[in-house]
Protein backbone atom coordinates (compact mmCIF):
# COMPACT_ATOMS: atom_id res chain seq x y z
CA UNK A 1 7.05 -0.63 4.90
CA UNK A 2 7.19 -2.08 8.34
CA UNK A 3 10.44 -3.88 7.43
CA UNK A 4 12.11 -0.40 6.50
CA UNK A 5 10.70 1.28 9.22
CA UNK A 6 11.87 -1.47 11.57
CA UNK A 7 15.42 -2.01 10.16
CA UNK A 8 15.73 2.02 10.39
CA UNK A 9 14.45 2.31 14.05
CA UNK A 10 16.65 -0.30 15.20
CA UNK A 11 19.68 0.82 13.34
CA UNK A 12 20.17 -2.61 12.00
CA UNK A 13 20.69 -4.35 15.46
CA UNK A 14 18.75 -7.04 14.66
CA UNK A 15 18.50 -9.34 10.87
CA UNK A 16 14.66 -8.47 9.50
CA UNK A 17 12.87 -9.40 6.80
CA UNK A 18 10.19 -9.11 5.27
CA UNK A 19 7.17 -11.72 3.62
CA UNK A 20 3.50 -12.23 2.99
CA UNK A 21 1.16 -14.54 1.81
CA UNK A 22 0.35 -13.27 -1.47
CA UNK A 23 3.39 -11.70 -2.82
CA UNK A 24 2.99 -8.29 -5.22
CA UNK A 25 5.24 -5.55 -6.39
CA UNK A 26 6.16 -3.13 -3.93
CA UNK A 27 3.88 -0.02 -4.43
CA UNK A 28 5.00 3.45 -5.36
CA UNK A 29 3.05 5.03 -3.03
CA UNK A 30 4.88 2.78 -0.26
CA UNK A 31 8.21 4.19 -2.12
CA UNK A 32 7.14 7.48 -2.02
CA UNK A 33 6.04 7.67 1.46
CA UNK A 34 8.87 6.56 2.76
CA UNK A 35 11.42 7.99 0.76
CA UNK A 36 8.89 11.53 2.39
CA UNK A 37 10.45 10.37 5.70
CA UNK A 38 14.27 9.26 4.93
CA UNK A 39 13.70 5.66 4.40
CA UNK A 40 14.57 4.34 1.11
CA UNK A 41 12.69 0.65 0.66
CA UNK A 42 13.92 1.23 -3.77
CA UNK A 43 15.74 -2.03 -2.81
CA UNK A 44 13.10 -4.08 -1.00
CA UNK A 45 11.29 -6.81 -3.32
CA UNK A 46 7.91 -8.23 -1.94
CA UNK A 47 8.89 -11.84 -0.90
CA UNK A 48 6.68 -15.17 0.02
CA UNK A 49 6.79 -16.88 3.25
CA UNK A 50 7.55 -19.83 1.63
CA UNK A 51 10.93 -18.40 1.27
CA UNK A 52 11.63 -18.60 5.25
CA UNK A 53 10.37 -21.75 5.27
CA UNK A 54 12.64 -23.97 7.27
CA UNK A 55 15.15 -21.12 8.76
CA UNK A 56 15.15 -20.27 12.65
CA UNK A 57 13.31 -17.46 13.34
CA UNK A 58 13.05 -16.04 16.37
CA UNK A 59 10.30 -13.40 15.84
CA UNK A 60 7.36 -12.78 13.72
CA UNK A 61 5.47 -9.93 13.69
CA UNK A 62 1.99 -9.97 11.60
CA UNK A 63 0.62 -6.29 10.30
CA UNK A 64 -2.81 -7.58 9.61
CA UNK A 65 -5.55 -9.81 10.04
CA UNK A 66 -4.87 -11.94 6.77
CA UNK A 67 -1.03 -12.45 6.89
CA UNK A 68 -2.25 -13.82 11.07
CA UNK A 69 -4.62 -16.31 9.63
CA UNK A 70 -2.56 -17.48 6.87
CA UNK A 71 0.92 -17.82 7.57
CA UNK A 72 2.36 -21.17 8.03
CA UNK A 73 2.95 -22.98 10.98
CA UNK A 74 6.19 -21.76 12.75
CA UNK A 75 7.89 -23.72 15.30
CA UNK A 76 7.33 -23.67 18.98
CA UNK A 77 10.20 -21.62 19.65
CA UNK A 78 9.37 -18.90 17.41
CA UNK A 79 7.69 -16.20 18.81
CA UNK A 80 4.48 -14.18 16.85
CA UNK A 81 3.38 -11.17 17.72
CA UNK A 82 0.40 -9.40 15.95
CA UNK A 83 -0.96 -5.88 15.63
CA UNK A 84 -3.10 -5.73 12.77
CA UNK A 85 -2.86 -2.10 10.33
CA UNK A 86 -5.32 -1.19 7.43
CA UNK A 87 -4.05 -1.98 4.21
CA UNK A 88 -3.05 0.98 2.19
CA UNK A 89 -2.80 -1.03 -1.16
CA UNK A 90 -6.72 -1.26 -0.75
CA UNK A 91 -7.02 2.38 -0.71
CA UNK A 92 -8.97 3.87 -4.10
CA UNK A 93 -9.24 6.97 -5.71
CA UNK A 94 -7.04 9.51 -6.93
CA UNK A 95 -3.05 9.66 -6.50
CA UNK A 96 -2.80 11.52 -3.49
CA UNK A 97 -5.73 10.14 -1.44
CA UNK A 98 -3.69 6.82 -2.20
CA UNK A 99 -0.66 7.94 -0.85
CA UNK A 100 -2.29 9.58 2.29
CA UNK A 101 -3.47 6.43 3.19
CA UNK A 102 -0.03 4.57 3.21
CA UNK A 103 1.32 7.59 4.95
CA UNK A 104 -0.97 7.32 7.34
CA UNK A 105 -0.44 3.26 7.71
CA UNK A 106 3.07 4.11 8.35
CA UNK A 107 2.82 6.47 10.72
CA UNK A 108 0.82 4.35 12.62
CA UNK A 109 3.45 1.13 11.89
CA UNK A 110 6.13 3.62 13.37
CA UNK A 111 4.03 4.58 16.27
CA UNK A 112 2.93 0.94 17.59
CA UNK A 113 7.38 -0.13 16.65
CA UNK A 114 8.65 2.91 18.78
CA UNK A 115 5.80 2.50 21.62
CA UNK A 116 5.35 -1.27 22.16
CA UNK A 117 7.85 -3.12 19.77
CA UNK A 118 10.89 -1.46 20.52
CA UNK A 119 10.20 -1.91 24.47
CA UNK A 120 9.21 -5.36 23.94
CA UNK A 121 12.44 -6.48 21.94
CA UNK A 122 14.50 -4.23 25.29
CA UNK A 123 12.70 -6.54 27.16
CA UNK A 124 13.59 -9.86 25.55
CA UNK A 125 16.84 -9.07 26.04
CA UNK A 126 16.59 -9.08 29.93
């Protein structure tokens, strides 16, 4: 989710992807949520780290606590950035309390990228 929402809010200025630690199918409520705000992720695949593995990266952002204590070591020049979120996949009970909890998780993702991500990356560019 935060790699849609981040690839839409920055109108694709900069190359993002997406990874975690422990790799799953994307969720439907994650499809459904975002396809509730414009953003089709049908396309998006959930990846490993280990794919990035050995590629310059500039930027890493971590959306919670687990993916921050877990992902590898990234080289000195690689900057990481953390803001932890709830995980929606967690959420239990019926259909649509599921998918008001990744609604929810995104709006906050979008939130924190148009309030403090988007100004940092403006910044960077100073």
């Amino acid at each position: 989710m935060a790699e849609g929402l981040l690839r839409h809010m920055c109108n694709d200025a900069y190359v993002v992807h997406s990874a975690g630690t422990h790799p799953s199918d994307v969720r439907v409520e994650a499809l459904k949520a975002m396809a509730e705000i414009g953003i089709d992720i049908s396309n998006h695949r959930s990846k490993s780290v280990d794919e990035f593995l050995g590629q310059t990266i500039d930027l890493v952002f971590t959306v919670c606590d687990s993916a921050k204590e877990n992902c590898p070591y990234f080289p000195a020049a690689t900057q990481v950035i953390h803001r932890s979120f709830e995980d929606p996949a967690a959420a239990t009970g019926d259909e649509e309390y599921r998918l008001a909890a990744f609604r929810r998780v995104i709006d906050e993702i979008r939130s924190y990228i148009q309030k403090d991500f988007l100004p940092y990356l403006s910044d960077l560019g100073k």
